[in-house]
C-alpha atoms as a PDB file:
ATOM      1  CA  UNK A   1      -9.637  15.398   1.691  1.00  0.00           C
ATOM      2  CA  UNK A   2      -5.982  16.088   2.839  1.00  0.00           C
ATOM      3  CA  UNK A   3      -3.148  15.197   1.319  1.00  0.00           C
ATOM      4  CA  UNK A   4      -0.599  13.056   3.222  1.00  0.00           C
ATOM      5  CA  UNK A   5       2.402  10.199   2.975  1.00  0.00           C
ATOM      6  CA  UNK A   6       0.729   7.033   4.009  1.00  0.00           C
ATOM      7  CA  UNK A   7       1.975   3.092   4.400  1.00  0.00           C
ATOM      8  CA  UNK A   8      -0.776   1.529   2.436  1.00  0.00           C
ATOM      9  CA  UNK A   9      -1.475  -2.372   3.416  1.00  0.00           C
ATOM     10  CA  UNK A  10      -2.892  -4.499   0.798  1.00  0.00           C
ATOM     11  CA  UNK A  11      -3.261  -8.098  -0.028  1.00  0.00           C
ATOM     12  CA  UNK A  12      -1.276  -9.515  -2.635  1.00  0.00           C
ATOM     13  CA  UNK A  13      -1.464 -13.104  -4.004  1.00  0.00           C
ATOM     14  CA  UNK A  14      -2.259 -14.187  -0.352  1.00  0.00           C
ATOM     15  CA  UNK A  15       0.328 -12.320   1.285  1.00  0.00           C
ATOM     16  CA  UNK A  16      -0.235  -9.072   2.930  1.00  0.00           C
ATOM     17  CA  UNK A  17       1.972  -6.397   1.971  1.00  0.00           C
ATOM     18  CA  UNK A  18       3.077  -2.815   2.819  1.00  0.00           C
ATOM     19  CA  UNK A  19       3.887   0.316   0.712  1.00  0.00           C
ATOM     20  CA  UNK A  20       5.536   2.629   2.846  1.00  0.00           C
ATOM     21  CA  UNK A  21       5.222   6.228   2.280  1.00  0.00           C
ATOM     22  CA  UNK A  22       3.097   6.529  -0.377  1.00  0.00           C
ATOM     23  CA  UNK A  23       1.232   9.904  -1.150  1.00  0.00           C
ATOM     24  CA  UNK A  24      -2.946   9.642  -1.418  1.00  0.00           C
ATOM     25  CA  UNK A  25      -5.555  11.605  -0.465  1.00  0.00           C
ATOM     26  CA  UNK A  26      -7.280  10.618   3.249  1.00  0.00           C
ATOM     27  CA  UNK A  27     -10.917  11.878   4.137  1.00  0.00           C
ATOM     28  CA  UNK A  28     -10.857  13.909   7.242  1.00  0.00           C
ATOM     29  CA  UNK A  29     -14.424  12.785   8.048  1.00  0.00           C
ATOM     30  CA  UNK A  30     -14.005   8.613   7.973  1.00  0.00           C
ATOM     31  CA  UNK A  31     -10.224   8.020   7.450  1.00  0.00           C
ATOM     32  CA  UNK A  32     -10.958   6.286   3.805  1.00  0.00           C
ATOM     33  CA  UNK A  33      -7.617   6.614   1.712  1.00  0.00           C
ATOM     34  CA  UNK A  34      -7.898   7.085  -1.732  1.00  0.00           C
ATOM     35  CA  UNK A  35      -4.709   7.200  -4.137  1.00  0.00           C
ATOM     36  CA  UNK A  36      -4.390   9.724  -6.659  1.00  0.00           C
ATOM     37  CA  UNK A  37      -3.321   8.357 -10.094  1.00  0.00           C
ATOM     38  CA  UNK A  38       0.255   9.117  -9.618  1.00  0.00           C
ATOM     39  CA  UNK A  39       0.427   6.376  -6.750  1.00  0.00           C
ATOM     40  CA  UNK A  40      -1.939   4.550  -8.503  1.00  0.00           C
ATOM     41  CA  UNK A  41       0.375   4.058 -11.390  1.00  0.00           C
ATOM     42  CA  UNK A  42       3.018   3.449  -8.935  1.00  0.00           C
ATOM     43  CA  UNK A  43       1.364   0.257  -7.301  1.00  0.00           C
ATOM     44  CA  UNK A  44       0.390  -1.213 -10.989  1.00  0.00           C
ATOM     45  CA  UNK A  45       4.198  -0.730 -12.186  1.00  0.00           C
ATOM     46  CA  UNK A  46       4.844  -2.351  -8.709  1.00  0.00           C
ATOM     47  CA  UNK A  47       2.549  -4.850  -9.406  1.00  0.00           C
ATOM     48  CA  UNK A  48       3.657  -5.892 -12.877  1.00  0.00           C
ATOM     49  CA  UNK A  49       7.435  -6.404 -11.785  1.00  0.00           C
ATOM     50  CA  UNK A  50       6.081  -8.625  -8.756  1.00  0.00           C
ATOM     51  CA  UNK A  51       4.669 -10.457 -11.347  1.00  0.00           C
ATOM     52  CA  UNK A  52       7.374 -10.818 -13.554  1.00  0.00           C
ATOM     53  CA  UNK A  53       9.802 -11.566 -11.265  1.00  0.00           C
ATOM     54  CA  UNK A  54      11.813  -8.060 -11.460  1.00  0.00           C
ATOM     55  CA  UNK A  55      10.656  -6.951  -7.702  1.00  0.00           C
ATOM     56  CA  UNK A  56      10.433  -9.341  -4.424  1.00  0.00           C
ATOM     57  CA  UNK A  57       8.483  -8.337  -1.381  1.00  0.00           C
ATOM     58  CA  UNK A  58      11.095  -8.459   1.722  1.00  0.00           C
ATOM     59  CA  UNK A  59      10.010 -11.389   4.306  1.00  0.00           C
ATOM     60  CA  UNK A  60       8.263  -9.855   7.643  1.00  0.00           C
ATOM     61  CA  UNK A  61       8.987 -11.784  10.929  1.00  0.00           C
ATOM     62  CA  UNK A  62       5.890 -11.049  13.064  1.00  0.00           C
ATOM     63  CA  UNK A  63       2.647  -9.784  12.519  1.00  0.00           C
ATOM     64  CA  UNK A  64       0.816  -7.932  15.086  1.00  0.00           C
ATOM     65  CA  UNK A  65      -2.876  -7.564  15.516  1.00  0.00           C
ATOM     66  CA  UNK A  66      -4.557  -5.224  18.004  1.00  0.00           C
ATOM     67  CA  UNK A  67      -8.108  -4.653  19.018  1.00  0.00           C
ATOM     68  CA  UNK A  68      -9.406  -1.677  18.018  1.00  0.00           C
END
């Protein structure tokens, strides 16, 4: 595992959203990330104020999909 600032995508409510520059831990061998509780905490806080209306995820224009 190495440790490393990462934008982390996930799904939220049926939107996808974007953490940017979020420390976790990324396996060298397959890529996985894994966040360590630190940044865990930090996406439940972020999480809970989505929820109750005390954070608002900023509007993307375009989304971009490439083959791999």
């Amino acid at each position: 595992m190495e440790e490393k600032r990462v934008n982390l995508p996930f799904e939220y409510k049926g939107c996808l959203a974007l953490i940017k520059n979020i420390n976790a831990h990324v396996c060298k061998q397959c890529g996985e990330t894994y966040l360590p509780p630190r940044s865990d905490g930090l996406v439940k806080n972020l999480i809970d104020r989505l929820d109750k209306n005390r954070a608002r995820l900023q509007e993307v224009k375009a989304v971009v999909e490439t083959a791999a």
